[in-house]
PDB file of N, CA and C in Angstrom:
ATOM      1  N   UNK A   1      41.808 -88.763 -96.738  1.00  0.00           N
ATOM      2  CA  UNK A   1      41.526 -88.245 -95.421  1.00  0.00           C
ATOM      3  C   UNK A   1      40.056 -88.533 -95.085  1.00  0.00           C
ATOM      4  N   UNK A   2      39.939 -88.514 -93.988  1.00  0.00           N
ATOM      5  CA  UNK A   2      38.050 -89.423 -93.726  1.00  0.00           C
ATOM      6  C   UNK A   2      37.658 -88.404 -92.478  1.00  0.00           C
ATOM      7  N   UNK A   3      37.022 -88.055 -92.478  1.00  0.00           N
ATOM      8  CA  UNK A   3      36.151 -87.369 -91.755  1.00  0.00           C
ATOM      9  C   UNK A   3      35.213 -88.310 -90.534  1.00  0.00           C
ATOM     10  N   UNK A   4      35.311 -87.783 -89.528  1.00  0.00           N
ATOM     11  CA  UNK A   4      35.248 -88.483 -88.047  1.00  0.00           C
ATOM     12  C   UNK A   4      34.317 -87.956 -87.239  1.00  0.00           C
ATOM     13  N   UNK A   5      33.097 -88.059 -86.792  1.00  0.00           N
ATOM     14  CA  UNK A   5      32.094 -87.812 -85.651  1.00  0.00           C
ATOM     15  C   UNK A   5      33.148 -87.829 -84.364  1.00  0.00           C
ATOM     16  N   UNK A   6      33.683 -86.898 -84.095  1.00  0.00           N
ATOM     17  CA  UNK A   6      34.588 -87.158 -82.460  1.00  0.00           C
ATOM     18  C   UNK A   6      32.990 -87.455 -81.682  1.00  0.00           C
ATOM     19  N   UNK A   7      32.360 -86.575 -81.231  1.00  0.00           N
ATOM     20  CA  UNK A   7      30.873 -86.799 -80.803  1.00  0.00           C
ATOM     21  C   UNK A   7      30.243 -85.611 -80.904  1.00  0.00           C
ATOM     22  N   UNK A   8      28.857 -86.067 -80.427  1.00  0.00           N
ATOM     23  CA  UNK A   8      27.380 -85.579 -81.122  1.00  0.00           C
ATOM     24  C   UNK A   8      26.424 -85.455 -80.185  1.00  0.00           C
ATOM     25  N   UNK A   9      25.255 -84.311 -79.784  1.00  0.00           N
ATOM     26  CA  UNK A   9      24.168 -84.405 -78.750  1.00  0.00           C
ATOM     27  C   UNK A   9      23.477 -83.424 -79.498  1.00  0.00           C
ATOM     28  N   UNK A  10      22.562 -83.202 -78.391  1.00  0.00           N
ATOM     29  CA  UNK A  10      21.707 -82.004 -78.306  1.00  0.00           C
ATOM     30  C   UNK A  10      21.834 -81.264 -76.965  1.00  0.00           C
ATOM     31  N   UNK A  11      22.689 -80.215 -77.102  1.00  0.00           N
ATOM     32  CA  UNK A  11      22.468 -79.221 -75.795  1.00  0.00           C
ATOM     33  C   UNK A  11      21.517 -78.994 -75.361  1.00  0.00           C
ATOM     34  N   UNK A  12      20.667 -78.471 -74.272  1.00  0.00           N
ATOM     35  CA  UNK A  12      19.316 -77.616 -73.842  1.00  0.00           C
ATOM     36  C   UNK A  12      20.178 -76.732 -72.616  1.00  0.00           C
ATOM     37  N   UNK A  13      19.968 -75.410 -73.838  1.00  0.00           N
ATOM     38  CA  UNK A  13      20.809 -74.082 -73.064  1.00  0.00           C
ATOM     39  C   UNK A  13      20.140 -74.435 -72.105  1.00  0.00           C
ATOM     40  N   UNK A  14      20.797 -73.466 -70.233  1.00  0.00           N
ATOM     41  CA  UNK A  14      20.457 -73.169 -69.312  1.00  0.00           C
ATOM     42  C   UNK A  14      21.041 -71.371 -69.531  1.00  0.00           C
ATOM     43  N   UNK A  15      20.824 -70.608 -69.713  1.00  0.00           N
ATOM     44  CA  UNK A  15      20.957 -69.014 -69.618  1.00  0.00           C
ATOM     45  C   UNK A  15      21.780 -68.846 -68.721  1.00  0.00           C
ATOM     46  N   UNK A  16      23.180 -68.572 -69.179  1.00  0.00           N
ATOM     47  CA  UNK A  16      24.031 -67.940 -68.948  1.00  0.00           C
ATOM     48  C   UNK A  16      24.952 -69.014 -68.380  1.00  0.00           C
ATOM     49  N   UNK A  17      24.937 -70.391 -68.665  1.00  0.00           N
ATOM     50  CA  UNK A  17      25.669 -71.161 -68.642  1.00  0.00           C
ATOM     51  C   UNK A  17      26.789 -72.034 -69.811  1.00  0.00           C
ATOM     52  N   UNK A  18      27.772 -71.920 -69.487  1.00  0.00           N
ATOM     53  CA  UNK A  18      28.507 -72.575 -70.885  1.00  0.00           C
ATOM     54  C   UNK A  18      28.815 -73.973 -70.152  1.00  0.00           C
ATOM     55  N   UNK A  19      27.934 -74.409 -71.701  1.00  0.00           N
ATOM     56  CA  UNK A  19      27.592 -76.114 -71.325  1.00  0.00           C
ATOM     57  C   UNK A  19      28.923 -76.198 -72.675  1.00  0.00           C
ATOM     58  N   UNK A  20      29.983 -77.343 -70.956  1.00  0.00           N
ATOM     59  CA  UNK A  20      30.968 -77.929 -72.583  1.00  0.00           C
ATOM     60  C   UNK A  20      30.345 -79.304 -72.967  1.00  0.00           C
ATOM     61  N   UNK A  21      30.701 -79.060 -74.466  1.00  0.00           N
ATOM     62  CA  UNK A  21      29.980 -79.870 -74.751  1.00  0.00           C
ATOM     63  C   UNK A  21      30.897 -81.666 -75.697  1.00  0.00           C
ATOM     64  N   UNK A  22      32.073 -81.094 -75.575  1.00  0.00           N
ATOM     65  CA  UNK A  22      33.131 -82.285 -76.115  1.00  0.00           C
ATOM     66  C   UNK A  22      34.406 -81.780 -75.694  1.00  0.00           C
ATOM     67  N   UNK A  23      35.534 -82.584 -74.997  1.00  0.00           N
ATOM     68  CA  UNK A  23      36.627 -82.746 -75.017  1.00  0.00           C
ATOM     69  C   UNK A  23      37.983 -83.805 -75.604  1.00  0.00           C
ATOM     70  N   UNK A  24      37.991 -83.791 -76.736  1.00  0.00           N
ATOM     71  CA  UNK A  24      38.721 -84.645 -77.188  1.00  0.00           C
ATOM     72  C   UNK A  24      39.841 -84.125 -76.548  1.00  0.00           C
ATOM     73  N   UNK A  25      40.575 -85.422 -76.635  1.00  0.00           N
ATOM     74  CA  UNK A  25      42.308 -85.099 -76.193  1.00  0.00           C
ATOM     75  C   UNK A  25      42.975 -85.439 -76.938  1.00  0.00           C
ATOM     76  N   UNK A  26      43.295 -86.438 -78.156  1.00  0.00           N
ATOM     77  CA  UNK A  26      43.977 -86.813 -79.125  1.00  0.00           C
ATOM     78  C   UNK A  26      44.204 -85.019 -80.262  1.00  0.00           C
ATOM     79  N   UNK A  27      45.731 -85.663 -80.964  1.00  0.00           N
ATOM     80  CA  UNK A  27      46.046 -84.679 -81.713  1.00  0.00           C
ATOM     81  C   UNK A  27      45.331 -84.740 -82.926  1.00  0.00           C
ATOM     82  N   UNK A  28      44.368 -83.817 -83.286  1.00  0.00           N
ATOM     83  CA  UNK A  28      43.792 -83.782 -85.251  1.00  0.00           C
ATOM     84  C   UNK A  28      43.096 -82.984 -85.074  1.00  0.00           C
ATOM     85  N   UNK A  29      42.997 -82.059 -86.210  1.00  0.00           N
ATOM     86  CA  UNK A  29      42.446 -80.926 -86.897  1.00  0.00           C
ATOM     87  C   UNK A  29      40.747 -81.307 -86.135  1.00  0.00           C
ATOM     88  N   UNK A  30      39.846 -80.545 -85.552  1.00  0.00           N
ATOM     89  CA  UNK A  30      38.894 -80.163 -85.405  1.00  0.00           C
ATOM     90  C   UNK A  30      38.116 -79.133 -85.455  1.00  0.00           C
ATOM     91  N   UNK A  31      36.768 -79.510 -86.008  1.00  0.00           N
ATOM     92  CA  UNK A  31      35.600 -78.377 -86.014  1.00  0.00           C
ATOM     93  C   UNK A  31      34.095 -78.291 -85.070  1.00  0.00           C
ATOM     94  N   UNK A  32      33.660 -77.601 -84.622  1.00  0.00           N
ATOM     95  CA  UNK A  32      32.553 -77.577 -84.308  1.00  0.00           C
ATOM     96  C   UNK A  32      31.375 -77.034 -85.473  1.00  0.00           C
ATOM     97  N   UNK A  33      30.441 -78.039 -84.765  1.00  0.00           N
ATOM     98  CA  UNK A  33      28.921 -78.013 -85.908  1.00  0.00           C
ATOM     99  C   UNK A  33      27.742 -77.484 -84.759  1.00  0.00           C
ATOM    100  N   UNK A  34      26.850 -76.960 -84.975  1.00  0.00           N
ATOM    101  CA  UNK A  34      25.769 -76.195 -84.395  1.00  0.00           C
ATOM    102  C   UNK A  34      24.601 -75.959 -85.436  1.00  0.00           C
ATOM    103  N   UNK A  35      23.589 -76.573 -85.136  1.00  0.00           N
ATOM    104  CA  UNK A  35      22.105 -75.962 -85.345  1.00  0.00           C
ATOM    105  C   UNK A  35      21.628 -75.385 -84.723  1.00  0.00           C
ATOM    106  N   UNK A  36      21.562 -73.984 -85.214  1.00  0.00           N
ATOM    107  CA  UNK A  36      21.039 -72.919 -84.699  1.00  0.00           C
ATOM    108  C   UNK A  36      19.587 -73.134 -84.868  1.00  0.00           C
ATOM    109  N   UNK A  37      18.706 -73.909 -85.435  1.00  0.00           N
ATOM    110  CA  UNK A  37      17.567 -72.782 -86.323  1.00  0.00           C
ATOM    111  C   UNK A  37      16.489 -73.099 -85.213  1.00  0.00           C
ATOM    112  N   UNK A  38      16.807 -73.228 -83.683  1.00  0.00           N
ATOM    113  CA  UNK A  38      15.206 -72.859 -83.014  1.00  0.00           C
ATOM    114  C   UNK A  38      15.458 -71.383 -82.480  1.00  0.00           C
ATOM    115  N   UNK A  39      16.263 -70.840 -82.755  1.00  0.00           N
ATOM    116  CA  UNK A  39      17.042 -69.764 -82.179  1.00  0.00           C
ATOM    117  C   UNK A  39      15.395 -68.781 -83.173  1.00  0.00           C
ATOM    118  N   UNK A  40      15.707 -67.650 -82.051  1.00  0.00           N
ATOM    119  CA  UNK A  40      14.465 -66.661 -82.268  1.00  0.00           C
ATOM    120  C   UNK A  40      14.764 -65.355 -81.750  1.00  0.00           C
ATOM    121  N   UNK A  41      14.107 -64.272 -82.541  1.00  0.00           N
ATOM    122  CA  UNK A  41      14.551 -62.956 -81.852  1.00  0.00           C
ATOM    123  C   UNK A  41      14.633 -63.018 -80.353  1.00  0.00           C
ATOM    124  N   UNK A  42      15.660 -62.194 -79.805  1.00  0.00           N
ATOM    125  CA  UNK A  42      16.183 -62.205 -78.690  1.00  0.00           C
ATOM    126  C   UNK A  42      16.769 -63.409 -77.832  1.00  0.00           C
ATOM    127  N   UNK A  43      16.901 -64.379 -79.043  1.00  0.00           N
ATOM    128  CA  UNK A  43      17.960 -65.447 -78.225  1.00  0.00           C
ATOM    129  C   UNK A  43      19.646 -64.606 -78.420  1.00  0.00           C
ATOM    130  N   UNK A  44      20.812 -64.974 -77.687  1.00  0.00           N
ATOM    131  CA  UNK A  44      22.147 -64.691 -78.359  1.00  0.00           C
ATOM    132  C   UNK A  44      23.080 -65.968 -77.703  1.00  0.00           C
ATOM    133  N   UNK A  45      23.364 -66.584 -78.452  1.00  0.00           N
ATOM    134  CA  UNK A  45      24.624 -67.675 -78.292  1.00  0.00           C
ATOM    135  C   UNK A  45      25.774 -67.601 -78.208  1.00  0.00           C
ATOM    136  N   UNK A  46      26.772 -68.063 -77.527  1.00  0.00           N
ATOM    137  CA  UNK A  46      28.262 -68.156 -78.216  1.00  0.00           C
ATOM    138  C   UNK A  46      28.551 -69.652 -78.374  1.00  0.00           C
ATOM    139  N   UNK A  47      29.046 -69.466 -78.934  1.00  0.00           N
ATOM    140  CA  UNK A  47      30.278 -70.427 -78.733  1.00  0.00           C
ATOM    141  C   UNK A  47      32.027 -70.649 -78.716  1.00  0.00           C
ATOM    142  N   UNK A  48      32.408 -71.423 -78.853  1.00  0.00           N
ATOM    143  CA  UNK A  48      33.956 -70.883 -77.881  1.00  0.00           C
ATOM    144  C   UNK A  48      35.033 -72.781 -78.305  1.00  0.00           C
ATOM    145  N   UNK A  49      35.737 -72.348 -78.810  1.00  0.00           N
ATOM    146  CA  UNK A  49      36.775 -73.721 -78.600  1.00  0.00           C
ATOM    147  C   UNK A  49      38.196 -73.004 -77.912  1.00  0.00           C
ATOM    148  N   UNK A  50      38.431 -74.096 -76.942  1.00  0.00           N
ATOM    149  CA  UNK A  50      39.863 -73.604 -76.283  1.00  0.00           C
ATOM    150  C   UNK A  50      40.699 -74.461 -76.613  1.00  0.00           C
ATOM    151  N   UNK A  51      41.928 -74.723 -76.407  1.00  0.00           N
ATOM    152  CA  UNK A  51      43.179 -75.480 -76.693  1.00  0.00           C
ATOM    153  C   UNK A  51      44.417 -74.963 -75.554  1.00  0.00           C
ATOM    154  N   UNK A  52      45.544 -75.983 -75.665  1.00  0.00           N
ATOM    155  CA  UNK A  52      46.755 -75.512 -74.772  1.00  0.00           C
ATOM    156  C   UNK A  52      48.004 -74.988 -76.533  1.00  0.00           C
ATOM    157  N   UNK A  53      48.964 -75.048 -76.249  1.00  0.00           N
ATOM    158  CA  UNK A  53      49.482 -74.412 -76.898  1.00  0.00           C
ATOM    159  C   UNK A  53      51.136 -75.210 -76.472  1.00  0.00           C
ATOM    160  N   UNK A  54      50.892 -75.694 -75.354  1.00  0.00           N
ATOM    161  CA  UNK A  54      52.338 -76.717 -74.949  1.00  0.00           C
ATOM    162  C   UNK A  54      51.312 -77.994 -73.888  1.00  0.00           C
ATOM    163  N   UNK A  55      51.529 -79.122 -73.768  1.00  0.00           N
ATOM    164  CA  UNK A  55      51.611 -80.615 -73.398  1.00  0.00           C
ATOM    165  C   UNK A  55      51.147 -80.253 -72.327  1.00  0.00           C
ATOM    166  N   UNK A  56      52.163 -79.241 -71.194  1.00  0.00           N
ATOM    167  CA  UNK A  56      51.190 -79.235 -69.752  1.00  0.00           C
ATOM    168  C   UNK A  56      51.286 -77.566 -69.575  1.00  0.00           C
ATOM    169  N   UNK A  57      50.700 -76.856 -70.897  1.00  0.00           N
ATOM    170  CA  UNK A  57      49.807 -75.569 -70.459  1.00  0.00           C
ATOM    171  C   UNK A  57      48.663 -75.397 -70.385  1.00  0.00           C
ATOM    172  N   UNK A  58      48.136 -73.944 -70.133  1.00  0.00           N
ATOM    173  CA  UNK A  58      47.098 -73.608 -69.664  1.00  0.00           C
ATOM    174  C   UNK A  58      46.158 -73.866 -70.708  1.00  0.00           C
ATOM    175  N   UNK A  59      45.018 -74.091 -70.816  1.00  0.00           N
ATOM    176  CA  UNK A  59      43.763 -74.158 -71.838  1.00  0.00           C
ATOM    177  C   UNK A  59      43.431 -72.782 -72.158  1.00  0.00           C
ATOM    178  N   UNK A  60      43.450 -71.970 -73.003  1.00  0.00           N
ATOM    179  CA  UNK A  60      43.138 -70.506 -73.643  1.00  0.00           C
ATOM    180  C   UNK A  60      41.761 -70.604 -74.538  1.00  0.00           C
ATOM    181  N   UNK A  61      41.690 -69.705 -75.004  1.00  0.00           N
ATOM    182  CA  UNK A  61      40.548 -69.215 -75.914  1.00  0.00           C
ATOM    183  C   UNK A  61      41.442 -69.322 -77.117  1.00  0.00           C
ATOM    184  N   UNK A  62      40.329 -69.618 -78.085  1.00  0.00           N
ATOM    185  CA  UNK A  62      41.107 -69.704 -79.783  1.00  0.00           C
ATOM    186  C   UNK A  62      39.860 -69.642 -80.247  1.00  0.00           C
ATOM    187  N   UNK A  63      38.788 -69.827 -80.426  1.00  0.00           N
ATOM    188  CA  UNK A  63      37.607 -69.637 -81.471  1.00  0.00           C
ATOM    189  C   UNK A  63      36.657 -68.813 -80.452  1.00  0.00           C
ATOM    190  N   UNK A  64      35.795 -68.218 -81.008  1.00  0.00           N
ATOM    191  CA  UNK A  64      34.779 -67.398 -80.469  1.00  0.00           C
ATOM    192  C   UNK A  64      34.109 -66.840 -81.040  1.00  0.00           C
ATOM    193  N   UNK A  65      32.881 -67.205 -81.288  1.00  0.00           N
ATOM    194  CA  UNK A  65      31.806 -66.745 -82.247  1.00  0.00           C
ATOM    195  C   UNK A  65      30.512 -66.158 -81.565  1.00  0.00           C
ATOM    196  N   UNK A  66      29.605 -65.175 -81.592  1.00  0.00           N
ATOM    197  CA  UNK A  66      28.514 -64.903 -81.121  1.00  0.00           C
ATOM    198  C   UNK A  66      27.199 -64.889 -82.464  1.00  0.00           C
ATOM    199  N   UNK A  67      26.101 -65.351 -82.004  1.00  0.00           N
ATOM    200  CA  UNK A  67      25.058 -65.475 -83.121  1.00  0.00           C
ATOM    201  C   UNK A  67      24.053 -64.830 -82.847  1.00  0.00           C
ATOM    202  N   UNK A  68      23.155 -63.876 -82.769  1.00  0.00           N
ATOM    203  CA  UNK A  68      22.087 -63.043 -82.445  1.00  0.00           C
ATOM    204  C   UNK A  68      20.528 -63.191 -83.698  1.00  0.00           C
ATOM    205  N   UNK A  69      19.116 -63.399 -82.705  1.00  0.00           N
ATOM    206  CA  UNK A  69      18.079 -63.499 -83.227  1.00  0.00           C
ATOM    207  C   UNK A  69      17.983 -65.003 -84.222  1.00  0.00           C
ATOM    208  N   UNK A  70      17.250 -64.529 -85.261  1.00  0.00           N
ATOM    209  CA  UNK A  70      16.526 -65.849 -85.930  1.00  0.00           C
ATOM    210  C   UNK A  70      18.025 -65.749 -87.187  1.00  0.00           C
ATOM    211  N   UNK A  71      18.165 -66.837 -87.478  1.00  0.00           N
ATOM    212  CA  UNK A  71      19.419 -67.474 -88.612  1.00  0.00           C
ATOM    213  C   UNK A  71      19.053 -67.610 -89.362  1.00  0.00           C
ATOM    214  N   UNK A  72      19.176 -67.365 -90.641  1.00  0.00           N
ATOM    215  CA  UNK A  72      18.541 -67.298 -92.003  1.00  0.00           C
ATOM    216  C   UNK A  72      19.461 -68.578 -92.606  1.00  0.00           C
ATOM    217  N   UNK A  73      20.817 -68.916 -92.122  1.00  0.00           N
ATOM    218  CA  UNK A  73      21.383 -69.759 -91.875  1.00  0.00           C
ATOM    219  C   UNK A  73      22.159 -70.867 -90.999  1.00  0.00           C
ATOM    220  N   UNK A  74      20.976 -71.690 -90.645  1.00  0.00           N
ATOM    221  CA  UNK A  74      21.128 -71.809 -89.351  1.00  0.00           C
ATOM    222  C   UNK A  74      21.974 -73.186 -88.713  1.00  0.00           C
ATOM    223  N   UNK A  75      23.069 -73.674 -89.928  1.00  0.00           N
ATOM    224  CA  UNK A  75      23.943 -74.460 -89.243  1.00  0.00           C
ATOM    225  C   UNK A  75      25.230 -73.183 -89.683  1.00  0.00           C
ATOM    226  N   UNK A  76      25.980 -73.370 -88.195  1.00  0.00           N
ATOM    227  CA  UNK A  76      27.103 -72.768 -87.711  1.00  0.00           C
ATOM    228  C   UNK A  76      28.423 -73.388 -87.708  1.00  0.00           C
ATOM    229  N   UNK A  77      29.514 -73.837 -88.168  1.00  0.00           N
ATOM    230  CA  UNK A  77      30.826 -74.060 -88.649  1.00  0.00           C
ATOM    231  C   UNK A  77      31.787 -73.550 -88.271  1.00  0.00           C
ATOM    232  N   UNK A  78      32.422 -73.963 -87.127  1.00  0.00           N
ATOM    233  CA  UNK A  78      33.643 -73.373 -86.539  1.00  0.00           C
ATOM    234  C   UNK A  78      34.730 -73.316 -88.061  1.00  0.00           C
ATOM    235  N   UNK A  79      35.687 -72.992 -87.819  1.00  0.00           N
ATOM    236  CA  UNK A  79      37.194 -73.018 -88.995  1.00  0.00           C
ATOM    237  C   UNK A  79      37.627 -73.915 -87.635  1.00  0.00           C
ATOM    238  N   UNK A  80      38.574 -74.837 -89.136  1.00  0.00           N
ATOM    239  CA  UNK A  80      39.667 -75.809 -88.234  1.00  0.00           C
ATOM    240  C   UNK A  80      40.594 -75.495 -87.555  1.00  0.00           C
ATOM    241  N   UNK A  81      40.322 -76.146 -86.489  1.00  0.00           N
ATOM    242  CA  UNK A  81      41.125 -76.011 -85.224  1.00  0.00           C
ATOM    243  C   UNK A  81      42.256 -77.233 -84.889  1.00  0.00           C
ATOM    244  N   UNK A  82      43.622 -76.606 -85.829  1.00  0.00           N
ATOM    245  CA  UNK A  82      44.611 -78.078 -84.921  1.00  0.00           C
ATOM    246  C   UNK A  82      44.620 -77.590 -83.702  1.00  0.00           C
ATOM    247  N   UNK A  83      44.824 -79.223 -83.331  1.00  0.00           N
ATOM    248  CA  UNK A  83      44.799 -79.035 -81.951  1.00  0.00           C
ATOM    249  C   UNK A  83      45.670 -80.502 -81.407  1.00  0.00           C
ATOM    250  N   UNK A  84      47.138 -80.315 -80.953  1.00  0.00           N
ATOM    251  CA  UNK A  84      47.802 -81.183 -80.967  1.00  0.00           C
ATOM    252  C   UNK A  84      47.497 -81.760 -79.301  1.00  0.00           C
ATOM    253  N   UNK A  85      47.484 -81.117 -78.619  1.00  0.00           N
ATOM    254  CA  UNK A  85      46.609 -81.620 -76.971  1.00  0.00           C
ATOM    255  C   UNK A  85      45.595 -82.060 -76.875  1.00  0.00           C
ATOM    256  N   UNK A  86      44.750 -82.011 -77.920  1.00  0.00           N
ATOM    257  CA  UNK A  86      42.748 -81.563 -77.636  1.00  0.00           C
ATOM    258  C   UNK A  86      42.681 -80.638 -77.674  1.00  0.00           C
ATOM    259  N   UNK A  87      41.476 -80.136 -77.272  1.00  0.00           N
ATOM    260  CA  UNK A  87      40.409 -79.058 -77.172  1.00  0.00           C
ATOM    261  C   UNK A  87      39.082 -79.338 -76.384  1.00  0.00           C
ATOM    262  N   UNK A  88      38.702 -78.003 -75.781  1.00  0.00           N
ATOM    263  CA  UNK A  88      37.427 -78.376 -75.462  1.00  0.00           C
ATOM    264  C   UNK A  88      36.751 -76.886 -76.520  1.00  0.00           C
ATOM    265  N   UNK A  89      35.195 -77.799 -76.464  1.00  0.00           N
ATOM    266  CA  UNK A  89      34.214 -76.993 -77.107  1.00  0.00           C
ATOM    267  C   UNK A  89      33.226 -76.708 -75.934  1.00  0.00           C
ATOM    268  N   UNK A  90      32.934 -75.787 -76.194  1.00  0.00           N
ATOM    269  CA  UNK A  90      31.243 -74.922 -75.215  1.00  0.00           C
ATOM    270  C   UNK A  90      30.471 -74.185 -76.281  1.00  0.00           C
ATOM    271  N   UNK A  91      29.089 -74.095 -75.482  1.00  0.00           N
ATOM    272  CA  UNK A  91      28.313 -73.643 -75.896  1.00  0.00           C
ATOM    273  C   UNK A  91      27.775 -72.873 -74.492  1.00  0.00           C
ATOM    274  N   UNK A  92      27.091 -71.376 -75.241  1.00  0.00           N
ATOM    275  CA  UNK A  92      26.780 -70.793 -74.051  1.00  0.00           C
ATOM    276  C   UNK A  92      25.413 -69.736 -74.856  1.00  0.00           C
ATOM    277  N   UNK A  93      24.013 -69.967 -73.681  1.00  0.00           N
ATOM    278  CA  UNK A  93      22.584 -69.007 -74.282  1.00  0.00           C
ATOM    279  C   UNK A  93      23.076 -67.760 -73.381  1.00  0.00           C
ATOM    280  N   UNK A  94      23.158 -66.832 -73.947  1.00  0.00           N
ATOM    281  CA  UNK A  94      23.506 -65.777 -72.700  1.00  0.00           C
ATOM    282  C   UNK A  94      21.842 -64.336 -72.886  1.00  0.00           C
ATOM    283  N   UNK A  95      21.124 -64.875 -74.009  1.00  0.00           N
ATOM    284  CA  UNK A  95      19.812 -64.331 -73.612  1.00  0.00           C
ATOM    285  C   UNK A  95      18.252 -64.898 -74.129  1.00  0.00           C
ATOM    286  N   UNK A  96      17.143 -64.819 -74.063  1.00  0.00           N
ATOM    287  CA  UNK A  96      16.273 -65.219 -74.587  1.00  0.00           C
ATOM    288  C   UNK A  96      15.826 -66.318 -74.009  1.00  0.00           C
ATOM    289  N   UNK A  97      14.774 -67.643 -74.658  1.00  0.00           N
ATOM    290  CA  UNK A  97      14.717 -68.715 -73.636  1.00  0.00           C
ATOM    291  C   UNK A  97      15.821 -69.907 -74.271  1.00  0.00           C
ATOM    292  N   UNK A  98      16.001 -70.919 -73.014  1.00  0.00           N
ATOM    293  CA  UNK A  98      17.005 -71.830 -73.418  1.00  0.00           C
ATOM    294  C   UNK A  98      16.379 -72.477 -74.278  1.00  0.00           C
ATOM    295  N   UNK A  99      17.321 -72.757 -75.434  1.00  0.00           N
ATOM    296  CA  UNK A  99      16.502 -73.823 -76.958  1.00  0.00           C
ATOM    297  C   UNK A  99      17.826 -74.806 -76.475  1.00  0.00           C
ATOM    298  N   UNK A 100      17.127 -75.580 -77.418  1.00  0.00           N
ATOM    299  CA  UNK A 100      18.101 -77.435 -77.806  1.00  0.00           C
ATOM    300  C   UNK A 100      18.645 -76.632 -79.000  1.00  0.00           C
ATOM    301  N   UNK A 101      19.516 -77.231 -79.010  1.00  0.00           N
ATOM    302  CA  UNK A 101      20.999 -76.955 -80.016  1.00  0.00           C
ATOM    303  C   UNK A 101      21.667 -78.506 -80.320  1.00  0.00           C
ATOM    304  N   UNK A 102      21.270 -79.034 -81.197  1.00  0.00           N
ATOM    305  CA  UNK A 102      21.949 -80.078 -81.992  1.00  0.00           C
ATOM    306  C   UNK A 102      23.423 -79.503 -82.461  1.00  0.00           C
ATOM    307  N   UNK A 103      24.462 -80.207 -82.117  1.00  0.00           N
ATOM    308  CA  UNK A 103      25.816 -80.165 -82.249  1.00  0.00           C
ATOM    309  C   UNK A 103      26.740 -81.469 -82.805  1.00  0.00           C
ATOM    310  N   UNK A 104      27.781 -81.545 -83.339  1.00  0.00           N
ATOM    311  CA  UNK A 104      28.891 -82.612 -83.124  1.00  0.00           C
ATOM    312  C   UNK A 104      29.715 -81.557 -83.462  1.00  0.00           C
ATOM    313  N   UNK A 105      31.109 -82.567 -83.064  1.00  0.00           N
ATOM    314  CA  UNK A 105      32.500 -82.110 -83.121  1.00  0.00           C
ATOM    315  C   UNK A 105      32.937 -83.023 -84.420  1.00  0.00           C
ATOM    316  N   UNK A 106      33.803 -82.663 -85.250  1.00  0.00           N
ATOM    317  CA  UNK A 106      34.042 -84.007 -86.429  1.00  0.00           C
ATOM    318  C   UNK A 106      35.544 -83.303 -86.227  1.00  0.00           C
ATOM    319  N   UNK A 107      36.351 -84.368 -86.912  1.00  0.00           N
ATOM    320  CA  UNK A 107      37.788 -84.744 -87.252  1.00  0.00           C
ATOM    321  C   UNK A 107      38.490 -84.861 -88.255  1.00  0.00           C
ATOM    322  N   UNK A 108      39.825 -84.739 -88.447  1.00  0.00           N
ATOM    323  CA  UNK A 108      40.261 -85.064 -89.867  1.00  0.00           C
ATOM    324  C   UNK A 108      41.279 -85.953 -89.650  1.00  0.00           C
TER     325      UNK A 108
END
C-alpha cells in the first residue's frame, strides 16, 4: 500500500472563516495533516472533514476536532476517513490572530 500527497499548502487563517482546504473526489481512505505549532495562547482552531454517505447525497460532518492555545504537540492527525465519494477538508481560526497552518491531505 503507498501512501499519496492528495495535496498540500499553507493556510493563513482569516478569523472565523473555514478555509476548505482540499476536495478530493476519488474513492480511498483519507487523512488530514496540520501544523499547529505557530498557534499561541488564545488562538482556537478547528478542523472538520465532511463526506456524502450515498453517490448523490448531502455532504455531512464526520471528523471534528478543536485545538486550544500553544501545542506541546504540534502536528495534528485526523483518523482515517473512507471516503467512497470524496471528502472535503476545512480549516477554521475561530480566535486569536490568524497564523499560517501548513497542511496536506495524504491517501492510501
Amino acid at each position: 500500500m503507498t501512501v499519496t500527497v492528495e495535496s498540500s499548502g499553507t493556510q493563513t487563517a482569516v478569523i472565523s472563516t473555514e478555509h476548505t482546504l482540499a476536495t478530493p473526489t476519488t474513492a480511498k481512505v483519507f487523512s488530514l495533516s496540520v501544523d499547529t505549532n505557530a498557534m499561541v495562547n488564545g488562538d482556537v482552531l478547528e478542523l472538520r472533514i465532511k463526506r456524502k454517505v450515498l453517490s448523490g447525497g448531502t455532504e455531512r460532518l464526520l471528523f471534528y476536532a478543536v485545538f486550544s492555545n500553544v501545542q506541546s504537540e504540534p502536528i495534528k492527525c485526523s483518523v482515517p476517513v473512507i471516503a467512497p465519494f470524496g471528502a472535503t477538508f476545512t480549516l477554521k481560526q475561530t480566535a486569536g490572530t490568524g497564523r499560517d497552518f501548513p497542511w496536506s491531505v495524504e491517501s492510501l
